[in-house]
C-alpha atoms as a PDB file:
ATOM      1  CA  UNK A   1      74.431 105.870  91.520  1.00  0.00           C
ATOM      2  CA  UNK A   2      77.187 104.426  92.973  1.00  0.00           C
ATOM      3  CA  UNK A   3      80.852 105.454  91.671  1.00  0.00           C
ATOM      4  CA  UNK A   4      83.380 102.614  91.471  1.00  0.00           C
ATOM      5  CA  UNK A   5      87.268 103.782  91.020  1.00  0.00           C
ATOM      6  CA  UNK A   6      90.444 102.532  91.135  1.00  0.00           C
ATOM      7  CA  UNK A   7      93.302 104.372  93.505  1.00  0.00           C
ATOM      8  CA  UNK A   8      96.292 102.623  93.426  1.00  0.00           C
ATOM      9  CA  UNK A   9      98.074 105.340  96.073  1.00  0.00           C
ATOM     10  CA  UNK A  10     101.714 104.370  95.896  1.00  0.00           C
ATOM     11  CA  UNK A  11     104.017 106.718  94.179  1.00  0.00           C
ATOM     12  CA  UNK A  12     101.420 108.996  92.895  1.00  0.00           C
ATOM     13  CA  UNK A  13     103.485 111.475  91.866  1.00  0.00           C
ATOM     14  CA  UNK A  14     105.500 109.379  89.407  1.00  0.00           C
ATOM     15  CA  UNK A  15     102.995 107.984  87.844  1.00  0.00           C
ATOM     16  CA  UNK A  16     101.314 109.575  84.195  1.00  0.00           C
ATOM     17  CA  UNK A  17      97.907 108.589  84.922  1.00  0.00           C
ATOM     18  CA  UNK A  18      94.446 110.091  83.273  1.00  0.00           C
ATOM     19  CA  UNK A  19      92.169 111.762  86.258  1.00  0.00           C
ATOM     20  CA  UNK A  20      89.316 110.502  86.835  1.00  0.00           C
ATOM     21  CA  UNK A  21      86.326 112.556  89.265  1.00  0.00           C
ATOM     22  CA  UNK A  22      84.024 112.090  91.799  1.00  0.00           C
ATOM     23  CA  UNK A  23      81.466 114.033  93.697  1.00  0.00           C
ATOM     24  CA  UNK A  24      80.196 114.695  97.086  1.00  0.00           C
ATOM     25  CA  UNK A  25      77.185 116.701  97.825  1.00  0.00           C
ATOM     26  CA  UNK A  26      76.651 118.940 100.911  1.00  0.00           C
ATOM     27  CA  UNK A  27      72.888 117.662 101.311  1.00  0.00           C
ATOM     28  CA  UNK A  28      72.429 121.238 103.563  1.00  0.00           C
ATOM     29  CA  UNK A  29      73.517 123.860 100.916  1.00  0.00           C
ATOM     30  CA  UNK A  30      72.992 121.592  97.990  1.00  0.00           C
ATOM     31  CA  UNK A  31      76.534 122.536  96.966  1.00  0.00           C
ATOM     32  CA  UNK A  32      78.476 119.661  95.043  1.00  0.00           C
ATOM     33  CA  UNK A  33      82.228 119.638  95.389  1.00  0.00           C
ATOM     34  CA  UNK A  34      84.358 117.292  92.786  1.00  0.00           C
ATOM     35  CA  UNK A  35      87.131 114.946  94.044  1.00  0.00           C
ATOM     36  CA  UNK A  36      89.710 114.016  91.463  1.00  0.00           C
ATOM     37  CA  UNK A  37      91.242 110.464  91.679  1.00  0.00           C
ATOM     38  CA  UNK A  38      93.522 109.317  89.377  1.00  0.00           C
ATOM     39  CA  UNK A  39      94.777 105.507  88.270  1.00  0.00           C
ATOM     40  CA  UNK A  40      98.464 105.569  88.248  1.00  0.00           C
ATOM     41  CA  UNK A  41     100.649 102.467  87.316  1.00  0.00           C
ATOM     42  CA  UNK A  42     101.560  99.539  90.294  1.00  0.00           C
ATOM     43  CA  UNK A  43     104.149 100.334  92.256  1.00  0.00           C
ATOM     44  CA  UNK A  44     106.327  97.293  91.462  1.00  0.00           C
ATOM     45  CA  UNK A  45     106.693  98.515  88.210  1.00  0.00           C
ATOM     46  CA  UNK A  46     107.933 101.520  88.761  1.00  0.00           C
ATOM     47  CA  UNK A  47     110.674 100.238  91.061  1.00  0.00           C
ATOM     48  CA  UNK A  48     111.773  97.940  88.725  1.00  0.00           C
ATOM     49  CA  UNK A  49     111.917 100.532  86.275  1.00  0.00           C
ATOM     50  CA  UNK A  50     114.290 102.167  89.114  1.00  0.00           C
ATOM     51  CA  UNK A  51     115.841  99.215  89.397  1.00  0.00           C
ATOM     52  CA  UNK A  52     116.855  98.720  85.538  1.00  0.00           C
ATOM     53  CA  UNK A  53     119.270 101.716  86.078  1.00  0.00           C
ATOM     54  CA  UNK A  54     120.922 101.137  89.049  1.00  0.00           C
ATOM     55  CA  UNK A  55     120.949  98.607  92.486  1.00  0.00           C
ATOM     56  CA  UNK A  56     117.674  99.944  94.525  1.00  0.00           C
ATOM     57  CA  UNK A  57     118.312  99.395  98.587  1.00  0.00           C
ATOM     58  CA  UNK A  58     114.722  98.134  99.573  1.00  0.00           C
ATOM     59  CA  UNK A  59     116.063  97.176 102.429  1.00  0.00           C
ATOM     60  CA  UNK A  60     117.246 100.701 103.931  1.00  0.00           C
ATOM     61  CA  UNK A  61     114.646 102.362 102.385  1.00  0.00           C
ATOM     62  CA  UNK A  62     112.282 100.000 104.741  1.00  0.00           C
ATOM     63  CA  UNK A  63     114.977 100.474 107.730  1.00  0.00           C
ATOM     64  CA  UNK A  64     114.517 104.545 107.146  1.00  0.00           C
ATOM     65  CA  UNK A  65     110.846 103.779 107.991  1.00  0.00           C
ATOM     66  CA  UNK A  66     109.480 105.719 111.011  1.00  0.00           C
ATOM     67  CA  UNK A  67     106.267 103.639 112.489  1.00  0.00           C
ATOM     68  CA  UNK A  68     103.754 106.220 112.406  1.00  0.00           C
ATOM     69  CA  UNK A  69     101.900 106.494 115.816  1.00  0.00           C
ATOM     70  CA  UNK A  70      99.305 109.014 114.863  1.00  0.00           C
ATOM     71  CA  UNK A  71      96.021 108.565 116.973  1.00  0.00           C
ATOM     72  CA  UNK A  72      93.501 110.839 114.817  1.00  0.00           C
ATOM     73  CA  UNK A  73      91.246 109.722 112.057  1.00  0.00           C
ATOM     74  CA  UNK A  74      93.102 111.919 109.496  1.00  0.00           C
ATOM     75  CA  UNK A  75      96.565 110.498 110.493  1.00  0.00           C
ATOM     76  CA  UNK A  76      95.393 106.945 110.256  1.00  0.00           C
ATOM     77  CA  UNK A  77      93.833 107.734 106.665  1.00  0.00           C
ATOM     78  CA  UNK A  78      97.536 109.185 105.805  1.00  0.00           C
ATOM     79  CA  UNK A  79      99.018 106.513 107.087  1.00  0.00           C
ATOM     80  CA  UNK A  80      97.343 103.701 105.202  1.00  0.00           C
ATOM     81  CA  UNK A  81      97.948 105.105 102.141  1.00  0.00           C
ATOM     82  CA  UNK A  82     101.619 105.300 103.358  1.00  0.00           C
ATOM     83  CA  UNK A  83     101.602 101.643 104.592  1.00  0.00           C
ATOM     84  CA  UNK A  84     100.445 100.676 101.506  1.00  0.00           C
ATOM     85  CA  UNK A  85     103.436 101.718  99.898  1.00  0.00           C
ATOM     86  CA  UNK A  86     105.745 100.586 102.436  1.00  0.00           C
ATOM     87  CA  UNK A  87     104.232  97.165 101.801  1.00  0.00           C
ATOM     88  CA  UNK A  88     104.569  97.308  98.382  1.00  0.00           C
ATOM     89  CA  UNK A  89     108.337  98.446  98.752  1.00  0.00           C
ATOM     90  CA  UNK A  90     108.551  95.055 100.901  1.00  0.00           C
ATOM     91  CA  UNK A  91     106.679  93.128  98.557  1.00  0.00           C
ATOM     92  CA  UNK A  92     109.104  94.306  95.796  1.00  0.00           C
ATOM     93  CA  UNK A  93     112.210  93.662  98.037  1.00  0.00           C
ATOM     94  CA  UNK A  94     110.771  90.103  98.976  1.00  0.00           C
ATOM     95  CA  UNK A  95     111.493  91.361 103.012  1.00  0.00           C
ATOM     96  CA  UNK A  96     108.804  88.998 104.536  1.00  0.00           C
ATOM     97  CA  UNK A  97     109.351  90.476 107.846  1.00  0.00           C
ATOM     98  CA  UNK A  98     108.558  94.074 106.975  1.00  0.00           C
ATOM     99  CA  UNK A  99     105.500  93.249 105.277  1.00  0.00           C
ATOM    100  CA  UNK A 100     103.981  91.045 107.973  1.00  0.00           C
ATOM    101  CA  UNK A 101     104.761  94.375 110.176  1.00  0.00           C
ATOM    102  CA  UNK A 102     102.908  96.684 107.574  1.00  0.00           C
ATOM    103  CA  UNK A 103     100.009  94.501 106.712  1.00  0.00           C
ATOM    104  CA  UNK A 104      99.393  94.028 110.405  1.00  0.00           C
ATOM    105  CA  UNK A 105      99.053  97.867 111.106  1.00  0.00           C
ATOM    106  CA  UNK A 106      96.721  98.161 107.909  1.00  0.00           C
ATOM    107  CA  UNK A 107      94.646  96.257 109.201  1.00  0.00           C
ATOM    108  CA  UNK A 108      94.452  97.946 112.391  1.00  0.00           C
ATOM    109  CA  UNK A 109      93.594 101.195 110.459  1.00  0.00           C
ATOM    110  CA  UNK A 110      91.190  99.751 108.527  1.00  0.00           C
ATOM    111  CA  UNK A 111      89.222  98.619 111.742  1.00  0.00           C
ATOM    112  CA  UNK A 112      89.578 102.284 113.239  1.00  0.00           C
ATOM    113  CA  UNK A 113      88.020 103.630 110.115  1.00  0.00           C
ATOM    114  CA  UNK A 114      85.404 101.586 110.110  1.00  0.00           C
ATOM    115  CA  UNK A 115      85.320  99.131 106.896  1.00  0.00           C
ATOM    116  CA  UNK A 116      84.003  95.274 106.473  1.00  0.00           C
ATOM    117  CA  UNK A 117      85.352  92.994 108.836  1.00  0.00           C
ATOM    118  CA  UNK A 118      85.765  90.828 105.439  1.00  0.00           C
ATOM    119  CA  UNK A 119      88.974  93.230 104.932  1.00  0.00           C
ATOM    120  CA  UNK A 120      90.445  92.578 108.149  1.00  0.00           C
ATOM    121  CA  UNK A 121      91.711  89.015 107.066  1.00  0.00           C
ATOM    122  CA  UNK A 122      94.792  90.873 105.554  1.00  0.00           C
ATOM    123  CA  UNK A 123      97.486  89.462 107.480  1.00  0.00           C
ATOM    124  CA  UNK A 124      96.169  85.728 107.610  1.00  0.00           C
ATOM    125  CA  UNK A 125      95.741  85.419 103.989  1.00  0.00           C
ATOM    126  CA  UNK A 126      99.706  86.577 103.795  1.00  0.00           C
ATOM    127  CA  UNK A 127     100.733  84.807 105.827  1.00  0.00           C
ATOM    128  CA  UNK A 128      99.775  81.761 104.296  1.00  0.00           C
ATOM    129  CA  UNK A 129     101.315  82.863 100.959  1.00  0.00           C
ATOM    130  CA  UNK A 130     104.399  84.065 102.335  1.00  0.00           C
ATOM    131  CA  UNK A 131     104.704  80.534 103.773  1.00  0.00           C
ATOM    132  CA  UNK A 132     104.304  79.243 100.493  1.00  0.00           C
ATOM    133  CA  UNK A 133     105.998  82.181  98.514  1.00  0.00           C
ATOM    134  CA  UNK A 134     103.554  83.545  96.287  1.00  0.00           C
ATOM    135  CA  UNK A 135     104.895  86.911  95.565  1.00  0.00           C
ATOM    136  CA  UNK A 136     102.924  87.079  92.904  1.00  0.00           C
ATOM    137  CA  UNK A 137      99.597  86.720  94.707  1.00  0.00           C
ATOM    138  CA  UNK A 138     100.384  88.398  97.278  1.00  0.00           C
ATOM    139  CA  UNK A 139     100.910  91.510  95.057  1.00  0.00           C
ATOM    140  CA  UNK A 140      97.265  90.949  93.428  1.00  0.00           C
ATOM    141  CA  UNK A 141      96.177  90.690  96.898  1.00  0.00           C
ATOM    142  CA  UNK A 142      97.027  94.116  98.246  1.00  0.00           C
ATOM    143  CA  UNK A 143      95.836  95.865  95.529  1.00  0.00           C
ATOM    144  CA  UNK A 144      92.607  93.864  96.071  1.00  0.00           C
ATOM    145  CA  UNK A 145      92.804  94.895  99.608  1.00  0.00           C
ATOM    146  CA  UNK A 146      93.352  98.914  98.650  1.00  0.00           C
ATOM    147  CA  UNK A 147      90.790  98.558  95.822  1.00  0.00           C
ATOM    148  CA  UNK A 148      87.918  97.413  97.877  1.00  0.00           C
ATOM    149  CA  UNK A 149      88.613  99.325 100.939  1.00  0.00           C
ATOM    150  CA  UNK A 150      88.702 102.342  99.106  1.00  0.00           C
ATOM    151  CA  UNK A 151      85.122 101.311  97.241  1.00  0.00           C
ATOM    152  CA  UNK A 152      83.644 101.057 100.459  1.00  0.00           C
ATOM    153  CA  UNK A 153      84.765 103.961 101.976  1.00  0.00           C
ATOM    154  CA  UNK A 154      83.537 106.017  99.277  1.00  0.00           C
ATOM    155  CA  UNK A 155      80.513 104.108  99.556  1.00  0.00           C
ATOM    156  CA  UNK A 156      80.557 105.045 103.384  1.00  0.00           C
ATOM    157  CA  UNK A 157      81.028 108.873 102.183  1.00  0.00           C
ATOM    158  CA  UNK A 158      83.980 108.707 104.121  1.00  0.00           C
ATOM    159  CA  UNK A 159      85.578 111.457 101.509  1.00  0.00           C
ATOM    160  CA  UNK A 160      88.246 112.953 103.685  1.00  0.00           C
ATOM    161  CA  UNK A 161      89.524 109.720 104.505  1.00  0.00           C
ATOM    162  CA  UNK A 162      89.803 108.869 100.598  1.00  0.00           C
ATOM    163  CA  UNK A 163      91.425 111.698  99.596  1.00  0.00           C
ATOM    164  CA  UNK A 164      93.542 111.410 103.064  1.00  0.00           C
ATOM    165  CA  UNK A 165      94.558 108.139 102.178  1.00  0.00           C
ATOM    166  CA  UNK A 166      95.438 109.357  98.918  1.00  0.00           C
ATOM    167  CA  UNK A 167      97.737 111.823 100.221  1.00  0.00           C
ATOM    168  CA  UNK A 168      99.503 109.369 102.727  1.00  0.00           C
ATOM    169  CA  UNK A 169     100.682 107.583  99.516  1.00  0.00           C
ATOM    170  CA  UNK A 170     101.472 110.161  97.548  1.00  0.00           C
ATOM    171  CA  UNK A 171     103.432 111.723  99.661  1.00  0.00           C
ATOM    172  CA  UNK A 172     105.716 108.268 101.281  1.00  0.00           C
ATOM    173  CA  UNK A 173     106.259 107.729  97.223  1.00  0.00           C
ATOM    174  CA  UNK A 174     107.593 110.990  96.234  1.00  0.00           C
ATOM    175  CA  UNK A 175     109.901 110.536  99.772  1.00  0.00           C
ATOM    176  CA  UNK A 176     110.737 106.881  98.488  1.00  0.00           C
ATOM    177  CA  UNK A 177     111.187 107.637  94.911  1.00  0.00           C
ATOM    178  CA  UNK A 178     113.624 110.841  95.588  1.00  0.00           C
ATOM    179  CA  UNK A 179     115.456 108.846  97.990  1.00  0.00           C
ATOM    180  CA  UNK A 180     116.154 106.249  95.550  1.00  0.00           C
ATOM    181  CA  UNK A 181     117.226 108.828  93.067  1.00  0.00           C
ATOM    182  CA  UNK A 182     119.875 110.464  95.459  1.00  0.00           C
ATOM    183  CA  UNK A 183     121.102 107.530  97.311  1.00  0.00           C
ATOM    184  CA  UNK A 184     120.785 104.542  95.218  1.00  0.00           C
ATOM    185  CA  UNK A 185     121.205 105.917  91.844  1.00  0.00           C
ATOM    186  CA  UNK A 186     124.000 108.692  92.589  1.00  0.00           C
ATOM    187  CA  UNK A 187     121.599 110.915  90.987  1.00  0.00           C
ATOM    188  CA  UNK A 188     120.208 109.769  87.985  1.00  0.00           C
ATOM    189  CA  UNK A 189     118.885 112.553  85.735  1.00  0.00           C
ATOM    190  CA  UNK A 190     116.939 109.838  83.443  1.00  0.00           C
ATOM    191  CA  UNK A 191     115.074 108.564  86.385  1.00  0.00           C
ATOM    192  CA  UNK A 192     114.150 111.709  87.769  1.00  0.00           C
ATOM    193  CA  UNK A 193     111.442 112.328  84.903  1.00  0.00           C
ATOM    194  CA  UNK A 194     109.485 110.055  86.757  1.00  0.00           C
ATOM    195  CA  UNK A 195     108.250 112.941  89.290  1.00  0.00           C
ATOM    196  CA  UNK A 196     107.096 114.937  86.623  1.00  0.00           C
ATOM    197  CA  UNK A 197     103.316 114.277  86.977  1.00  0.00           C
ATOM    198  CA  UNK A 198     101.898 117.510  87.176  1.00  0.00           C
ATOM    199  CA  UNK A 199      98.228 115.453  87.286  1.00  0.00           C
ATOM    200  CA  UNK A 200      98.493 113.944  90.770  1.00  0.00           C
ATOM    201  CA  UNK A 201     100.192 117.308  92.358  1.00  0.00           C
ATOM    202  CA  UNK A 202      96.836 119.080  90.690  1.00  0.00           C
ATOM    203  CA  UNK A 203      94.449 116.919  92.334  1.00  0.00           C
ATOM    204  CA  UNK A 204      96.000 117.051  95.589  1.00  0.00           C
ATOM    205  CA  UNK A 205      95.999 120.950  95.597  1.00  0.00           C
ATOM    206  CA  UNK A 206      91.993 121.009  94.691  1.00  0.00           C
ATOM    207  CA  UNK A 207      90.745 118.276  97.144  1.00  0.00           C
ATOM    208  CA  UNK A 208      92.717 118.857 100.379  1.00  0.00           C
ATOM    209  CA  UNK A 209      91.495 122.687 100.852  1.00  0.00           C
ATOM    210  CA  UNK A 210      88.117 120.955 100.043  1.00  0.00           C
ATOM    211  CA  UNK A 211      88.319 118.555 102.807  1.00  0.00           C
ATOM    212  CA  UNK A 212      85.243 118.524 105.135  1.00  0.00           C
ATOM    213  CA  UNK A 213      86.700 118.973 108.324  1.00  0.00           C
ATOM    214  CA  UNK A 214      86.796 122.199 109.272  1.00  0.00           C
ATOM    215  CA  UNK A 215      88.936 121.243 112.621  1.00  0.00           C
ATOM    216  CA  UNK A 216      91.891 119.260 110.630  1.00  0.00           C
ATOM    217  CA  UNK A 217      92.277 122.075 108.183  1.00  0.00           C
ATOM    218  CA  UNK A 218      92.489 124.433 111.103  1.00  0.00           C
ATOM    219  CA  UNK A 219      95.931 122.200 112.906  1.00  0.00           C
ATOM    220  CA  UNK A 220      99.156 123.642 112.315  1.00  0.00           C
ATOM    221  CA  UNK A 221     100.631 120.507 110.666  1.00  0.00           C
ATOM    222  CA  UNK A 222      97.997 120.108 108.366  1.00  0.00           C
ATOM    223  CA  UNK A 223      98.702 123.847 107.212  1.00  0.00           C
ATOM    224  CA  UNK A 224     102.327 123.389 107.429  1.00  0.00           C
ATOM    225  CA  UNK A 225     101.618 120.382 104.712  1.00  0.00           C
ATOM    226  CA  UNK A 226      99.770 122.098 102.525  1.00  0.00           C
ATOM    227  CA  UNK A 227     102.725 124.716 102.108  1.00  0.00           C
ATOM    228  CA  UNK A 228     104.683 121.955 101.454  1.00  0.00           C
ATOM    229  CA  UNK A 229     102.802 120.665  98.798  1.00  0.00           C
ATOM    230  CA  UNK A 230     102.278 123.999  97.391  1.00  0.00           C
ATOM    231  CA  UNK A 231     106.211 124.105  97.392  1.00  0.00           C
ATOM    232  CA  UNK A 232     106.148 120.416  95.846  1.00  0.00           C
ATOM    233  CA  UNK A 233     104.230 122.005  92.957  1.00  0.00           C
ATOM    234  CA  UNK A 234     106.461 124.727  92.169  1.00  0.00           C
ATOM    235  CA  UNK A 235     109.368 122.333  91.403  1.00  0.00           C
ATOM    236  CA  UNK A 236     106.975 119.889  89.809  1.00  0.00           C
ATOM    237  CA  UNK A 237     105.608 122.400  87.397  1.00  0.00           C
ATOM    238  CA  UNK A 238     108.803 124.548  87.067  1.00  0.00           C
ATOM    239  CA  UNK A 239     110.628 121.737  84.381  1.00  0.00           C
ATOM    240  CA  UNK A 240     109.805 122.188  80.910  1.00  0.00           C
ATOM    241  CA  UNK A 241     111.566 119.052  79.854  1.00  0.00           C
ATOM    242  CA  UNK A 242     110.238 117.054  82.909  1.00  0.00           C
ATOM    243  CA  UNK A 243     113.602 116.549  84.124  1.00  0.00           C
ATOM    244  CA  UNK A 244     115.253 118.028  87.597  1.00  0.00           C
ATOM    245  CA  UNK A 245     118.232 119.001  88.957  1.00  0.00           C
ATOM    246  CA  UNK A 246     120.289 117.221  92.416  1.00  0.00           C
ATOM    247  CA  UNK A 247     119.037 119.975  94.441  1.00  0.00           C
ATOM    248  CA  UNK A 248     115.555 119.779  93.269  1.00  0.00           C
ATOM    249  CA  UNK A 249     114.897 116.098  94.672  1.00  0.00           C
ATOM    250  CA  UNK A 250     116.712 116.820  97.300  1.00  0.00           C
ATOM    251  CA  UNK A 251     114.061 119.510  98.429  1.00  0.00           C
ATOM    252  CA  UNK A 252     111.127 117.018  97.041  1.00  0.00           C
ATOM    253  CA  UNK A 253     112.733 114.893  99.607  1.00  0.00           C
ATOM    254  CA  UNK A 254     112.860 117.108 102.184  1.00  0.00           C
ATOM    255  CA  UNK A 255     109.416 118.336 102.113  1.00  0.00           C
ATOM    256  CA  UNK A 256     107.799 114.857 101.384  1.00  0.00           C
ATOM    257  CA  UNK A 257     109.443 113.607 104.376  1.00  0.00           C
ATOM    258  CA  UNK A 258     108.458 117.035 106.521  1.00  0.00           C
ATOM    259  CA  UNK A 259     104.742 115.878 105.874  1.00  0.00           C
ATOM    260  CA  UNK A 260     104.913 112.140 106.785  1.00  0.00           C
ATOM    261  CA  UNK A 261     106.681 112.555 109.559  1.00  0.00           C
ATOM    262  CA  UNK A 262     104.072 115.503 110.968  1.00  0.00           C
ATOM    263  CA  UNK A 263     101.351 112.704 110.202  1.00  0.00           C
ATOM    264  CA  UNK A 264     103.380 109.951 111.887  1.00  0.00           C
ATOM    265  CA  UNK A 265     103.185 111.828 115.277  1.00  0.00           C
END
């Protein structure tokens, strides 16, 4: 029976969302494994959330971008869950030029991984309403885009790029979101409650160990990650009032940038 879900992959750490699962069988040992996806809140709401205590830079938080240049299946998966965000970070900042830049390489991942040529009209369809200045639209657009290219993926049983894709996003929000905390907002305790989602961080460290590709989990920079995000946990799960000190983001920050840049390469 076919499983439809939702990932919306941008700042999935921030985000108290209820889990949702999946399954993929391993036809040759008849062995199911469960992948947990989850259905946190749009992105644009969250920054404006961020925004409503204090001036958010979208604009050096898009100049800060590295363009990944990763070559490998996995990488590209990462890094369209990633671009996804940076597009949404443009979309919220209204920088037209950015998002051209970001929808353009999204669609270039989503030929190399294989989905409907139908999704691959990304940057045309923009276009056109950046011309006219839909913001609006365009918003309901990408997460049309993300929705269905995710369905069809999962359709395709292309599992490790789902939960890859997942991670990419995941990981460029929780590097976004602490940035904004530090620099932006001078620190804002209130806001830093929002990286208190111990469900996302949980997901993460059950699916990626359960990744099917034996070769990935055996690189050095995927183990390196995975460190990280065991790291990322600890500080996640070590508030008890879901609030964190300066030097606590500023190591969420560190290691969430470690990992995108190690996927970027």
């Amino acid at each position: 029976m076919k499983k439809y879900f939702i990932l919306l992959l941008l700042f999935l750490m921030i985000f108290f969302a209820c889990g949702k699962n999946g399954e993929k069988a391993e036809s040759k040992e008849k062995v199911t494994v469960k992948v947990y996806y989850t259905q946190p809140v749009p992105l644009t709401m969250v920054l404006s959330q961020l925004n409503a205590l204090g001036n958010v830079n979208y604009t050096r938080i898009l100049n800060e971008r590295t363009k990944p240049a990763g070559d490998t299946i996995d990488k590209i998966a990462f890094n369209m869950g990633s671009g996804i965000a940076d597009a949404l970070v443009s979309l919220q900042g209204k920088n037209k030029n950015s998002l051209v830049q970001i929808t353009n390489e999204l669609t270039n991942y989503a030929e190399v991984l294989g989905v409907s040529k139908e999704f691959l009209m990304l940057s045309d369809s923009l276009s056109i309403m950046l011309n006219k200045g839909e913001w609006n639209k365009i918003e309901k657009k990408l997460e049309s885009y993300k929705t269905k290219i995710l369905d069809e993926l999962y359709n395709m049983e292309s599992f490790d790029s789902v939960i890859l894709i997942q991670y990419g996003g995941w990981m460029r929000g929780l590097e976004d979101v602490s940035n904004v905390i530090i620099n932006d907002l001078n620190y804002n305790k209130e806001a830093t409650k929002q990286l208190a989602n111990k469900t996302i961080i949980t997901a993460l460290m059950h699916d990626l160990p359960n990744l099917s590709d034996e070769e990935l989990k055996s690189k050095e920079y995927f183990q390196k990650s995975l460190e990280n995000v065991k790291k990322i946990k600890e500080i996640i799960f070590s508030s008890e009032d879901g609030f964190y000190n300066k030097g606590q983001v500023d190591e969420l920050y560190k290691l969430a940038s470690e990992i995108t840049t190690w996927y970027s390469k």
